[in-house]
PDB file of N, CA and C in Angstrom:
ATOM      1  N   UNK A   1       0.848  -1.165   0.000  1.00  0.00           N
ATOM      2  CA  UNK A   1       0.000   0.000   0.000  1.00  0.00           C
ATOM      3  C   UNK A   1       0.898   1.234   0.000  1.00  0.00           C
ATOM      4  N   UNK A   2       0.765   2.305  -1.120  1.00  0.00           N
ATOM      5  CA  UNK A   2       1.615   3.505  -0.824  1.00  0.00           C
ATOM      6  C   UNK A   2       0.877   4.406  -0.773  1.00  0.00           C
ATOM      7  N   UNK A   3       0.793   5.430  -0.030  1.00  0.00           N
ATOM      8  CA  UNK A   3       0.489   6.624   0.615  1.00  0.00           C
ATOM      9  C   UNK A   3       0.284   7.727  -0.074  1.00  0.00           C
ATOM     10  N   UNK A   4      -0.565   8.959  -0.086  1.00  0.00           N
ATOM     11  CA  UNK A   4      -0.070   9.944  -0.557  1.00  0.00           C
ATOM     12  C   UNK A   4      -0.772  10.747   0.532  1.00  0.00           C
ATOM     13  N   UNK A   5       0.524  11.851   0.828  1.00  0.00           N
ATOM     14  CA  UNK A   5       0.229  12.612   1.689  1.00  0.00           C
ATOM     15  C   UNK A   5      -0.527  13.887   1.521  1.00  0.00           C
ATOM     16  N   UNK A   6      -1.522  14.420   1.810  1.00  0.00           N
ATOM     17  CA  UNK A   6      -2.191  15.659   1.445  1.00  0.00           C
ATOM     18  C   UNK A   6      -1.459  16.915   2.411  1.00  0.00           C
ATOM     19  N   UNK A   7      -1.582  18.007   1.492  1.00  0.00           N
ATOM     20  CA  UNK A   7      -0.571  18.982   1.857  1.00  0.00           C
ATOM     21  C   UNK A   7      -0.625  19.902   3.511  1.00  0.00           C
ATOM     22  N   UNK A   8      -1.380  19.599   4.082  1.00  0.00           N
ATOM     23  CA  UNK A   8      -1.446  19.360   5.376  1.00  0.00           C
ATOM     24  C   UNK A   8      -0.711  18.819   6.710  1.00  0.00           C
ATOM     25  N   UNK A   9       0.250  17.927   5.345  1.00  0.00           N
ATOM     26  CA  UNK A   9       1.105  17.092   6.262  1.00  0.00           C
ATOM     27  C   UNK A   9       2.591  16.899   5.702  1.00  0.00           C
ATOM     28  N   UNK A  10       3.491  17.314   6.806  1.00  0.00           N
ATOM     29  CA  UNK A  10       4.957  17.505   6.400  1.00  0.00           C
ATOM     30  C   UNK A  10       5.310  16.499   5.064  1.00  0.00           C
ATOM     31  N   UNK A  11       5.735  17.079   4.049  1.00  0.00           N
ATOM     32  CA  UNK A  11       6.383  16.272   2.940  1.00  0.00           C
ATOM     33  C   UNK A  11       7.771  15.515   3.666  1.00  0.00           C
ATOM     34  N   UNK A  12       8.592  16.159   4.836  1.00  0.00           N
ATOM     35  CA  UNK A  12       9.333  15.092   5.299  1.00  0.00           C
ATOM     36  C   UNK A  12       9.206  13.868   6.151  1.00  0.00           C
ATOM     37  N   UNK A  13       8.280  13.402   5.672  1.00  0.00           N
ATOM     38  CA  UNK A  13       7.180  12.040   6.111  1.00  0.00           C
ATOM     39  C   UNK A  13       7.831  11.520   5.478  1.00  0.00           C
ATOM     40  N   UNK A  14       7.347  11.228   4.098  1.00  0.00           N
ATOM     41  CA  UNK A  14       7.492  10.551   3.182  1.00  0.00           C
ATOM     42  C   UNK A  14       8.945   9.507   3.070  1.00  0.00           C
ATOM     43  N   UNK A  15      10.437  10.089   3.147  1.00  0.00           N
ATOM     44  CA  UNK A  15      11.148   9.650   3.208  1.00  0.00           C
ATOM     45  C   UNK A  15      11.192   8.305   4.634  1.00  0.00           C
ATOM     46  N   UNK A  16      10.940   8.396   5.799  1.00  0.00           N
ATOM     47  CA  UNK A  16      10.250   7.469   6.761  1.00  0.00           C
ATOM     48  C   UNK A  16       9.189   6.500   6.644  1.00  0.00           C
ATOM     49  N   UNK A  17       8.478   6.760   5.627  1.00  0.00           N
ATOM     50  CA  UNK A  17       7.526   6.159   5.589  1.00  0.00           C
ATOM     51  C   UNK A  17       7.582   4.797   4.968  1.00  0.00           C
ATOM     52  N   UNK A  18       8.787   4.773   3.710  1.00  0.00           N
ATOM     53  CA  UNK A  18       9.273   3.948   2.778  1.00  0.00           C
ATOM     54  C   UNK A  18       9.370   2.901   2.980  1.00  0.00           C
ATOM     55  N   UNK A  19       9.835   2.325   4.278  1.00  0.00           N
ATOM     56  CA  UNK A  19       9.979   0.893   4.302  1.00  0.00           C
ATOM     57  C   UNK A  19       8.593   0.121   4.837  1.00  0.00           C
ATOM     58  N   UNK A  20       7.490   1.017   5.639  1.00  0.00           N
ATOM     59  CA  UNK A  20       6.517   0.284   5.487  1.00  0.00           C
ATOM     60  C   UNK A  20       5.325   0.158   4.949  1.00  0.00           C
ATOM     61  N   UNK A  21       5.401   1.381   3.845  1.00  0.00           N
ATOM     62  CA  UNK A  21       4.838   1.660   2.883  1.00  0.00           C
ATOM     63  C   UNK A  21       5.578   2.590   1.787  1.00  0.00           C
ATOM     64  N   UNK A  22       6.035   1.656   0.834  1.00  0.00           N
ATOM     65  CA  UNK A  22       6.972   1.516  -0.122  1.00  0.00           C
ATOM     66  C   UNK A  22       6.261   2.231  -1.513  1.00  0.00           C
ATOM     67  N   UNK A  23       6.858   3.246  -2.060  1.00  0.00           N
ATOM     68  CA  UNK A  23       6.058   3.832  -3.303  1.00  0.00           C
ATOM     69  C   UNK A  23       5.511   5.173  -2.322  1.00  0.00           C
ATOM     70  N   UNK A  24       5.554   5.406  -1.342  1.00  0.00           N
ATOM     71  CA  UNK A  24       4.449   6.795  -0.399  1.00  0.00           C
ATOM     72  C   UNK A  24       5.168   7.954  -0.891  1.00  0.00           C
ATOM     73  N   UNK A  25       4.235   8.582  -1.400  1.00  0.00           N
ATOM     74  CA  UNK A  25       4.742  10.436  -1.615  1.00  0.00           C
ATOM     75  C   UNK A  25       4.136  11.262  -0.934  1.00  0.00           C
ATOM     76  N   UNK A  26       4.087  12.324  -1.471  1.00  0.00           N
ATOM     77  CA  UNK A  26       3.476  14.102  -0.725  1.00  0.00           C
ATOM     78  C   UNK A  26       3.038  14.448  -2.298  1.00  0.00           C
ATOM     79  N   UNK A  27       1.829  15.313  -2.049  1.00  0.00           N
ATOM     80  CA  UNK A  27       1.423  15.775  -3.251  1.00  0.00           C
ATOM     81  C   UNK A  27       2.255  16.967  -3.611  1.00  0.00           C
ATOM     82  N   UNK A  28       2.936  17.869  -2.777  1.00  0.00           N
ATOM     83  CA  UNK A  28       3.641  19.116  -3.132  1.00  0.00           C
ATOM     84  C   UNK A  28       5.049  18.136  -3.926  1.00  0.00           C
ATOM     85  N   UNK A  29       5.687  16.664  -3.706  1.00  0.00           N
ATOM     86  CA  UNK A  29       6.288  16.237  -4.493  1.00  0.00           C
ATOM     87  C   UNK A  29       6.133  15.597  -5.710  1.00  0.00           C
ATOM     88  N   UNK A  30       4.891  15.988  -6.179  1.00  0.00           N
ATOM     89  CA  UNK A  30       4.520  14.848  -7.543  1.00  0.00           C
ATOM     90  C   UNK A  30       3.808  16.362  -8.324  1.00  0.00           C
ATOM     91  N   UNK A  31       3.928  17.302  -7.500  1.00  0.00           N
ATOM     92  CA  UNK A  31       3.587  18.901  -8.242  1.00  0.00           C
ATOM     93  C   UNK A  31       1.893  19.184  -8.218  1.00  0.00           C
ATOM     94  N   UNK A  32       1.408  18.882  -7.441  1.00  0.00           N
ATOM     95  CA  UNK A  32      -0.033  18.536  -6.695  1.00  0.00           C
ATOM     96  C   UNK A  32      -0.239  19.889  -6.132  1.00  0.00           C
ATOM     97  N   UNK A  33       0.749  20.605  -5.217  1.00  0.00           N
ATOM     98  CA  UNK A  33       0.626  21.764  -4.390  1.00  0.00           C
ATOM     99  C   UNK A  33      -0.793  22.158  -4.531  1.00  0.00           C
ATOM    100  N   UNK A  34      -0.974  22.911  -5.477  1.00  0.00           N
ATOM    101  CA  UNK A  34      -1.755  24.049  -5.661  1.00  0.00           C
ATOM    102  C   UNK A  34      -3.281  23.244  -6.551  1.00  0.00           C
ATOM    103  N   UNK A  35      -3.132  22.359  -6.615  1.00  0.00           N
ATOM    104  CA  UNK A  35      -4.296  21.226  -7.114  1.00  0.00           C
ATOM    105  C   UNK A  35      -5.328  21.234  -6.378  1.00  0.00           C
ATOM    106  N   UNK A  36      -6.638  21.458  -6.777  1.00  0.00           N
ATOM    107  CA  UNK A  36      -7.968  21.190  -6.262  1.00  0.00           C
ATOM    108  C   UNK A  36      -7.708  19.618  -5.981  1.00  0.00           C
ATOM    109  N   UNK A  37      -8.684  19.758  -4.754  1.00  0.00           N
ATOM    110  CA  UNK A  37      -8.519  17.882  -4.298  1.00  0.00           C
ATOM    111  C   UNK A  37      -9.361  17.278  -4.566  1.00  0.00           C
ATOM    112  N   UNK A  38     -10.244  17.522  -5.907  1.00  0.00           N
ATOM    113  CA  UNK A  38     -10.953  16.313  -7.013  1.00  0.00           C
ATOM    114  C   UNK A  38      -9.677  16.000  -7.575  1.00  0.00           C
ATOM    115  N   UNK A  39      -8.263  17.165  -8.224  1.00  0.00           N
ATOM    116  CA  UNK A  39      -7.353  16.546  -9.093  1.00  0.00           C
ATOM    117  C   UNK A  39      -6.738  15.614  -8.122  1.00  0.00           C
ATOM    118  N   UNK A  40      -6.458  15.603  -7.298  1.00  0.00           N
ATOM    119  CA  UNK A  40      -5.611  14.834  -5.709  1.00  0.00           C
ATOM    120  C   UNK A  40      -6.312  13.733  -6.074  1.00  0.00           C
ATOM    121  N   UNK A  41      -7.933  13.932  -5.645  1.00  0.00           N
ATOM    122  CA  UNK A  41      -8.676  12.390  -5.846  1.00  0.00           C
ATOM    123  C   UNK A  41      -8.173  11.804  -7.081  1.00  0.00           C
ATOM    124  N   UNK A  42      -8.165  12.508  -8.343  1.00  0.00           N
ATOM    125  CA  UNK A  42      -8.011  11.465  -9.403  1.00  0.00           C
ATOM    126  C   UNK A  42      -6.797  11.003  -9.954  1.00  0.00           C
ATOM    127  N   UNK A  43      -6.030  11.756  -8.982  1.00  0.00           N
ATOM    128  CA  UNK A  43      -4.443  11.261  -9.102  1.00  0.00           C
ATOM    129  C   UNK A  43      -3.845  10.451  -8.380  1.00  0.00           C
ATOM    130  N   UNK A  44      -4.476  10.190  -7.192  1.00  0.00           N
ATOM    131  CA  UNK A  44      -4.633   8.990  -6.342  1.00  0.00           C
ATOM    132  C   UNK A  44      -5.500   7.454  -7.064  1.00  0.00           C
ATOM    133  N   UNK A  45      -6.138   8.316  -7.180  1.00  0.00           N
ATOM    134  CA  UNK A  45      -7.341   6.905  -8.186  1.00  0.00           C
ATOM    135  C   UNK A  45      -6.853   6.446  -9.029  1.00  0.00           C
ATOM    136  N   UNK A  46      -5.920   6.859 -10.215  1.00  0.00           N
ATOM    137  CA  UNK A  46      -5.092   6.584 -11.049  1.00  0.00           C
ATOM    138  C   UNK A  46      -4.031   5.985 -11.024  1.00  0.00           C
ATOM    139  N   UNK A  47      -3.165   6.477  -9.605  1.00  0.00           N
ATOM    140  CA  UNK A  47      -1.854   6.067  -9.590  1.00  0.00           C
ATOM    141  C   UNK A  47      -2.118   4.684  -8.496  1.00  0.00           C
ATOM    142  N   UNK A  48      -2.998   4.589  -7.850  1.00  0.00           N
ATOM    143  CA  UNK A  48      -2.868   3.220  -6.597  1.00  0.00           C
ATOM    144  C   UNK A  48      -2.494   3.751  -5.138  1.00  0.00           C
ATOM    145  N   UNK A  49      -2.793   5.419  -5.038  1.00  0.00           N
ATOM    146  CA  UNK A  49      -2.628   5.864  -3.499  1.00  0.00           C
ATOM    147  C   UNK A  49      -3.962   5.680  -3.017  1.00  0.00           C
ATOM    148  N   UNK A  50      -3.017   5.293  -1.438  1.00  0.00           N
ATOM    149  CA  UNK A  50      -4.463   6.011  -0.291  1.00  0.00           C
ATOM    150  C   UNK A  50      -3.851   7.109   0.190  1.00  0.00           C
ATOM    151  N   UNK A  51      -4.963   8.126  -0.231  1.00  0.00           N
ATOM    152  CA  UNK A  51      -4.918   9.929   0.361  1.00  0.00           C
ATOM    153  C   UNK A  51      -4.714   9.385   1.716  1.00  0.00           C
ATOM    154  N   UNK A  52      -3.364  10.539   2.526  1.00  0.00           N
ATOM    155  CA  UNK A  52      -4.049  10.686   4.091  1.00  0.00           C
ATOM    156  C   UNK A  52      -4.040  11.547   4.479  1.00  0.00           C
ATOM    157  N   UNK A  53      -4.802  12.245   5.332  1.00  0.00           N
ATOM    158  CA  UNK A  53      -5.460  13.758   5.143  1.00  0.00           C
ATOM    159  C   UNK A  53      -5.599  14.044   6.528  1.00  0.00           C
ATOM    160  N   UNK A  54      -5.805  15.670   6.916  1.00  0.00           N
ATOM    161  CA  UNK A  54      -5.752  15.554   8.233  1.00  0.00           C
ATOM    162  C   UNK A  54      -7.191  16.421   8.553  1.00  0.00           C
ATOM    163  N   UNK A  55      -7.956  16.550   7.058  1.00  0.00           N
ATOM    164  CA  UNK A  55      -9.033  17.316   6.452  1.00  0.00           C
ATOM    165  C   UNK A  55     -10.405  16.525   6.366  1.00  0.00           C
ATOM    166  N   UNK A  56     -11.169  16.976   6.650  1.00  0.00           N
ATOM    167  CA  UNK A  56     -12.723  16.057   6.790  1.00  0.00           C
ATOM    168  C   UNK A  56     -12.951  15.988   4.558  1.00  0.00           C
ATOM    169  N   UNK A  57     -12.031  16.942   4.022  1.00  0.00           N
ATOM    170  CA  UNK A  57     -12.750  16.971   2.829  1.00  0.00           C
ATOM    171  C   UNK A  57     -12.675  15.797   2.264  1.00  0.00           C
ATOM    172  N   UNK A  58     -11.709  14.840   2.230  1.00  0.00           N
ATOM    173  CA  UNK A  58     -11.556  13.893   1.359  1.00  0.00           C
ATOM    174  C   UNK A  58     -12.360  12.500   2.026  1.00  0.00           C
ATOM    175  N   UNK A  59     -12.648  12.609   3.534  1.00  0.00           N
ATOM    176  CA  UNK A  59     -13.416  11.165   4.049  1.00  0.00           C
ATOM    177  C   UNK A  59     -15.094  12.124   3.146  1.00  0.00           C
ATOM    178  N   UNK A  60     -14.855  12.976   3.231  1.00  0.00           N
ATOM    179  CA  UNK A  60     -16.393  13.442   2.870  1.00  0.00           C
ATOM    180  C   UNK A  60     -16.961  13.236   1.421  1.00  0.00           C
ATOM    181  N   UNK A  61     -15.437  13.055   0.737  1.00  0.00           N
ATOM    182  CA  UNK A  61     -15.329  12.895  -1.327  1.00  0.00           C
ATOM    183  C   UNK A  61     -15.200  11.542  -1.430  1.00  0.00           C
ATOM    184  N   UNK A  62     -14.881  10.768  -0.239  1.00  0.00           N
ATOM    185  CA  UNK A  62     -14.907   9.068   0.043  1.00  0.00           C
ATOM    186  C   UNK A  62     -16.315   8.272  -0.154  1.00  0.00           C
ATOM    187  N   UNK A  63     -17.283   9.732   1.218  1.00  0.00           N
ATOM    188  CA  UNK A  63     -18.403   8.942   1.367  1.00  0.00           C
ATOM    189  C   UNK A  63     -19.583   9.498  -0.119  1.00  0.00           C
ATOM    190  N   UNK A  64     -18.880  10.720  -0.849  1.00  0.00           N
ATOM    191  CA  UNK A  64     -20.255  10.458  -2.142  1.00  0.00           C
ATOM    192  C   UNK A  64     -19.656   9.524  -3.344  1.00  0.00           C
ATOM    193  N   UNK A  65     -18.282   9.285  -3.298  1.00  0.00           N
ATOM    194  CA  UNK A  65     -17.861   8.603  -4.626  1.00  0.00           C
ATOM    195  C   UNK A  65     -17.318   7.000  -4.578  1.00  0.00           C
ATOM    196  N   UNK A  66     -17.412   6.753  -3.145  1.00  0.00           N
ATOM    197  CA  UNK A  66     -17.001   5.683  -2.696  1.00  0.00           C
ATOM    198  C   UNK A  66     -15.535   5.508  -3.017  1.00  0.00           C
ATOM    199  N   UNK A  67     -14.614   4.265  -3.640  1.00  0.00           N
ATOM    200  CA  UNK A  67     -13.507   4.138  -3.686  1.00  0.00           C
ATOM    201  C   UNK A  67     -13.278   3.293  -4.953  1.00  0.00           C
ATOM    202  N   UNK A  68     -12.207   3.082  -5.323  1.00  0.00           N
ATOM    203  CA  UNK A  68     -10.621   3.632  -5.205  1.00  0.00           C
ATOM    204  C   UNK A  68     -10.662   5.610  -5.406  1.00  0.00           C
ATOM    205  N   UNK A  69     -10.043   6.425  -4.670  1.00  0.00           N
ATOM    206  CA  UNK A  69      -8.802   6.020  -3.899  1.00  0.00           C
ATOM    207  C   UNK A  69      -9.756   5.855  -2.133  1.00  0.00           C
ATOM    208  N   UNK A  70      -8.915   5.366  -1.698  1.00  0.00           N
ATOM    209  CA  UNK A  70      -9.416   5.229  -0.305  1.00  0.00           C
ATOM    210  C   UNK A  70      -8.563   5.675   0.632  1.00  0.00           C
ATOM    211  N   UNK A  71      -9.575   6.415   1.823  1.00  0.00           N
ATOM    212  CA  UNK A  71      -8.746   7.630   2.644  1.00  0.00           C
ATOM    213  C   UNK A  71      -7.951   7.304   4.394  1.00  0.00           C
ATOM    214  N   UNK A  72      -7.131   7.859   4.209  1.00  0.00           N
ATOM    215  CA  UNK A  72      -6.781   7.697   6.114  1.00  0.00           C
ATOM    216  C   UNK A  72      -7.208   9.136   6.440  1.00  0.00           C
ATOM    217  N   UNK A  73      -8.036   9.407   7.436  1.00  0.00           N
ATOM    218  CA  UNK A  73      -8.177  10.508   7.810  1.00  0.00           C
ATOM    219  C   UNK A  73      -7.730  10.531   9.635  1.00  0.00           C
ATOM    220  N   UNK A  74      -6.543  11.203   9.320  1.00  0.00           N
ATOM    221  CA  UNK A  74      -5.876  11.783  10.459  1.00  0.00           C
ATOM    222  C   UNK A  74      -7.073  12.583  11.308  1.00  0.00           C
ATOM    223  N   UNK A  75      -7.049  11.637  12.289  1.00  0.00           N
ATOM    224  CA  UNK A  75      -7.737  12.632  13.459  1.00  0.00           C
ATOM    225  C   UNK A  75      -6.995  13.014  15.017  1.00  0.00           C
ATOM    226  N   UNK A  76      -5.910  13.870  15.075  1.00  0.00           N
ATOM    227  CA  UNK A  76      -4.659  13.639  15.787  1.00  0.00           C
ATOM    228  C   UNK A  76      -4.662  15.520  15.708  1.00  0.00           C
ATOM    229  N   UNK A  77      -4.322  16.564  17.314  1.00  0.00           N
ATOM    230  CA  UNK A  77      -3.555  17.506  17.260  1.00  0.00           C
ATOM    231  C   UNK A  77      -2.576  17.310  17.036  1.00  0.00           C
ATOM    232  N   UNK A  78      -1.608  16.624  17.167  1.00  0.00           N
ATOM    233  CA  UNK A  78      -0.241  16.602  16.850  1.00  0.00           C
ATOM    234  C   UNK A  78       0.511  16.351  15.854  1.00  0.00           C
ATOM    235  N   UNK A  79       1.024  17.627  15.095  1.00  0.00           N
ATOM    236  CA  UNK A  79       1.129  17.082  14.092  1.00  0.00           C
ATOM    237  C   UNK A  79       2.922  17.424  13.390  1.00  0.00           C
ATOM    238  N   UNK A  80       3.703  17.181  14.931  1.00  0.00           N
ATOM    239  CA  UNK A  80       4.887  16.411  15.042  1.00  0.00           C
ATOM    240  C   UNK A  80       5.282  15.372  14.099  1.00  0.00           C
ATOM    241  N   UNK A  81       6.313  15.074  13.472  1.00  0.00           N
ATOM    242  CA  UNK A  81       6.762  13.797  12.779  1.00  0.00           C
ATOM    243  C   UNK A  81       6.604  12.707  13.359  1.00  0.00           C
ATOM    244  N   UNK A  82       7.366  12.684  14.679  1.00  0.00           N
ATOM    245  CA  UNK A  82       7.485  11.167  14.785  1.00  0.00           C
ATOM    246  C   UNK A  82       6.252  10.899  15.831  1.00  0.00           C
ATOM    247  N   UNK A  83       5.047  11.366  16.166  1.00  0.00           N
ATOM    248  CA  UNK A  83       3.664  10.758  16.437  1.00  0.00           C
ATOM    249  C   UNK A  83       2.867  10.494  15.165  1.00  0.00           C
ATOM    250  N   UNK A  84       3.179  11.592  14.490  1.00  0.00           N
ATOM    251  CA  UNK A  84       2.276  10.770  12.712  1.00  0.00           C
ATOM    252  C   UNK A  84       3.006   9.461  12.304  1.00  0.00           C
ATOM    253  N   UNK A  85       4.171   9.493  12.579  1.00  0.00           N
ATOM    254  CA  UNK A  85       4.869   8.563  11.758  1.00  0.00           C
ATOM    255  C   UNK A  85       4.527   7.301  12.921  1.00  0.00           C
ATOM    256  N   UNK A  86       4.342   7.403  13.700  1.00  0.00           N
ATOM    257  CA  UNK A  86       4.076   6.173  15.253  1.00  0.00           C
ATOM    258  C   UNK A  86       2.881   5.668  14.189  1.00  0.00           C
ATOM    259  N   UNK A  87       2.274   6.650  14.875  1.00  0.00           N
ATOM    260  CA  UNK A  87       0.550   6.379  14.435  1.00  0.00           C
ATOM    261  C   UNK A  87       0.490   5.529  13.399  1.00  0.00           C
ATOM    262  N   UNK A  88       0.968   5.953  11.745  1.00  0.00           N
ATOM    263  CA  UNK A  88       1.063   5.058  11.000  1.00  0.00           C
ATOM    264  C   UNK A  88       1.480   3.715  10.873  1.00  0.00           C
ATOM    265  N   UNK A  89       2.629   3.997  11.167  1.00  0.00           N
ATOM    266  CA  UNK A  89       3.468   2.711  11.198  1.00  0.00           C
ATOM    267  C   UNK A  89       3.463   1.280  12.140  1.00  0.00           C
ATOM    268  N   UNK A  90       2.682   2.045  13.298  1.00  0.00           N
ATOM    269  CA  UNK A  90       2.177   0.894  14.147  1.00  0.00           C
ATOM    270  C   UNK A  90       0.639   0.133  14.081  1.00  0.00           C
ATOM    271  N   UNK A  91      -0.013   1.050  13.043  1.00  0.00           N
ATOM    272  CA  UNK A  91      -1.343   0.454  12.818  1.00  0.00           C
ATOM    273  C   UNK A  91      -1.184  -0.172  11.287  1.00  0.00           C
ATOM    274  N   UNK A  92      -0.140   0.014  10.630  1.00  0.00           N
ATOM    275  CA  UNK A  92      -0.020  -0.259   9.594  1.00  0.00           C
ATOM    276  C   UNK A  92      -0.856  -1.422   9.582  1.00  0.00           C
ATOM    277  N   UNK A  93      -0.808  -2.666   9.948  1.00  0.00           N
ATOM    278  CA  UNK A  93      -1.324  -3.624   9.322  1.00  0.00           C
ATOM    279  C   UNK A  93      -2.820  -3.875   9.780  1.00  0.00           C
ATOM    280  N   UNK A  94      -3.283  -2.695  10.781  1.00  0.00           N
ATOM    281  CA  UNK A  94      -4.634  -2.585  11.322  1.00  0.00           C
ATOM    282  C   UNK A  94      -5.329  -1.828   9.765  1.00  0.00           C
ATOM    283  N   UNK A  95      -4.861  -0.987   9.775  1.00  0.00           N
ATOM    284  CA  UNK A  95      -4.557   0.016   8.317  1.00  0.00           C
ATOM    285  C   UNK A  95      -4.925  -1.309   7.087  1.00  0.00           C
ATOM    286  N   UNK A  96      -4.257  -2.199   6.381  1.00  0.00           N
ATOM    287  CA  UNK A  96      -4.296  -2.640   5.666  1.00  0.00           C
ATOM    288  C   UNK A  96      -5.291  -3.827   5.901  1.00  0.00           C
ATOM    289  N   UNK A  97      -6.046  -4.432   6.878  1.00  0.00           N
ATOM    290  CA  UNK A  97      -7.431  -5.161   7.147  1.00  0.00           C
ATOM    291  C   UNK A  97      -8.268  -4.512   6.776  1.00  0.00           C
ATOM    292  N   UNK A  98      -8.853  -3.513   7.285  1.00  0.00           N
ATOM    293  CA  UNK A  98      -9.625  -2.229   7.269  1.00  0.00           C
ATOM    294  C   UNK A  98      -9.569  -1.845   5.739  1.00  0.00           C
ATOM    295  N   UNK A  99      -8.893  -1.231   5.532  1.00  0.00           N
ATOM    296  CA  UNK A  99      -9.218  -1.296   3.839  1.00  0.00           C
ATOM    297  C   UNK A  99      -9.332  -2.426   3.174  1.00  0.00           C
ATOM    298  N   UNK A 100      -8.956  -3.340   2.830  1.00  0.00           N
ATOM    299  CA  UNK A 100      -8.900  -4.517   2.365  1.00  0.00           C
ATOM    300  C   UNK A 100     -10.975  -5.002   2.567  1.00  0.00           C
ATOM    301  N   UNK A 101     -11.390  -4.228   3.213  1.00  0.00           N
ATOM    302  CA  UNK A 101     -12.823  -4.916   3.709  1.00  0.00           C
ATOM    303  C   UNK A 101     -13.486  -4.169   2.765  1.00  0.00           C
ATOM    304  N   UNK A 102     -14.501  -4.975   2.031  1.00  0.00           N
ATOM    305  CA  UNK A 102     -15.402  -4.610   0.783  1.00  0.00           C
ATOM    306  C   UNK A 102     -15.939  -3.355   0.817  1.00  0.00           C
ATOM    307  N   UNK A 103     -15.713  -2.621  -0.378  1.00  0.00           N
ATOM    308  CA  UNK A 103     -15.854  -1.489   0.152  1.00  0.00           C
ATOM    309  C   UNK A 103     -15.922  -0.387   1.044  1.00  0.00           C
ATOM    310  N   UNK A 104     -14.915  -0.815   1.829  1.00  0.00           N
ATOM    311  CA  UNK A 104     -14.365   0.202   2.885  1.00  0.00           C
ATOM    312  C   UNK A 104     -13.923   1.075   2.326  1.00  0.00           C
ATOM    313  N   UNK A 105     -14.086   2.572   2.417  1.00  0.00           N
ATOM    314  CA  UNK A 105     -13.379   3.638   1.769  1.00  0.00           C
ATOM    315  C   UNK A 105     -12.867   4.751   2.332  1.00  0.00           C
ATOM    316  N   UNK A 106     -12.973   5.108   3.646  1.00  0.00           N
ATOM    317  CA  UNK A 106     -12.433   5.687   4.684  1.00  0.00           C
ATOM    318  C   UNK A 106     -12.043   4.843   5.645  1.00  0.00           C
ATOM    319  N   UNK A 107     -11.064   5.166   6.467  1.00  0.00           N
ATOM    320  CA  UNK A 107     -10.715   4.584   7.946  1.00  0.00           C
ATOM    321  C   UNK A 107     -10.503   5.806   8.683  1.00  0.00           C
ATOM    322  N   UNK A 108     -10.748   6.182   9.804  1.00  0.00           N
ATOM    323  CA  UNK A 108     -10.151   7.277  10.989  1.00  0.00           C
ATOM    324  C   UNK A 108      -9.169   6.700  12.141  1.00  0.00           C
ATOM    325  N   UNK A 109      -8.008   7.103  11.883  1.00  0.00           N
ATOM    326  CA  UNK A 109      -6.926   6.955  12.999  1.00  0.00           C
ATOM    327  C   UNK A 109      -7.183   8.085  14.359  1.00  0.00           C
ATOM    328  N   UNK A 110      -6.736   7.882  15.291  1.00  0.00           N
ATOM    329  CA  UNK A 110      -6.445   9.070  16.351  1.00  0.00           C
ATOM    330  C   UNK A 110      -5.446   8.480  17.384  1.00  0.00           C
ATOM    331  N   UNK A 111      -4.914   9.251  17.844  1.00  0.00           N
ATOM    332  CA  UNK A 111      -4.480   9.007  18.725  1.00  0.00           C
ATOM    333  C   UNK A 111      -4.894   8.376  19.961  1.00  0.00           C
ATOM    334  N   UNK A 112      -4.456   7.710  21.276  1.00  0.00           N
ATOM    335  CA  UNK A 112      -4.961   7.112  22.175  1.00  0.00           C
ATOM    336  C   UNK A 112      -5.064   8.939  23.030  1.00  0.00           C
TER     337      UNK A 112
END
């Protein structure tokens, strides 16, 4: 599963993120920046990302269009590196059940 990060969230993620989700970018690195996030959606949909967002807009473009792409929506104040990067990386494979379930098209993380 590779990632794409919505611009909300440090592009120096990405490099960390690699070994447990291999292929993960930032949209300000694929030239996304300034992109309406229907183009985000369909550049995710296209390429094989799940958006993760720290924005209600994209679980909200999840629930009228359903999926592919399918969303992590960060629900976390902290938005420190290495608690996003926890967060991820330790639910990772909670992360990959959860989507994997028929038409699942959002998941919400938070913190404990």
């Amino acid at each position: 599963m590779k990632l794409l990060l919505d611009e909300n969230l440090s592009r120096r993620l990405v490099p960390f993120l690699q070994s447990d989700f291999p292929g993960s970018s930032h949209v300000a690195l694929l030239g996304l920046e300034q992109a309406s996030d229907r183009a985000i959606w369909e550049h995710a949909r296209d390429h094989d990302f799940v958006i993760v967002t720290r924005d209600a807009d994209f679980s909200e473009m999840s629930a009228l269009y359903g999926q592919p792409p399918q969303v992590i929506w960060l629900r976390v104040r902290n938005t420190a590196k290495a608690p996003l990067l926890n967060l991820l990386c330790t639910q990772r494979e909670s992360i990959e059940q959860v989507l994997l379930m028929d038409g699942m098209a959002c998941i919400e993380l938070s913190s404990a």
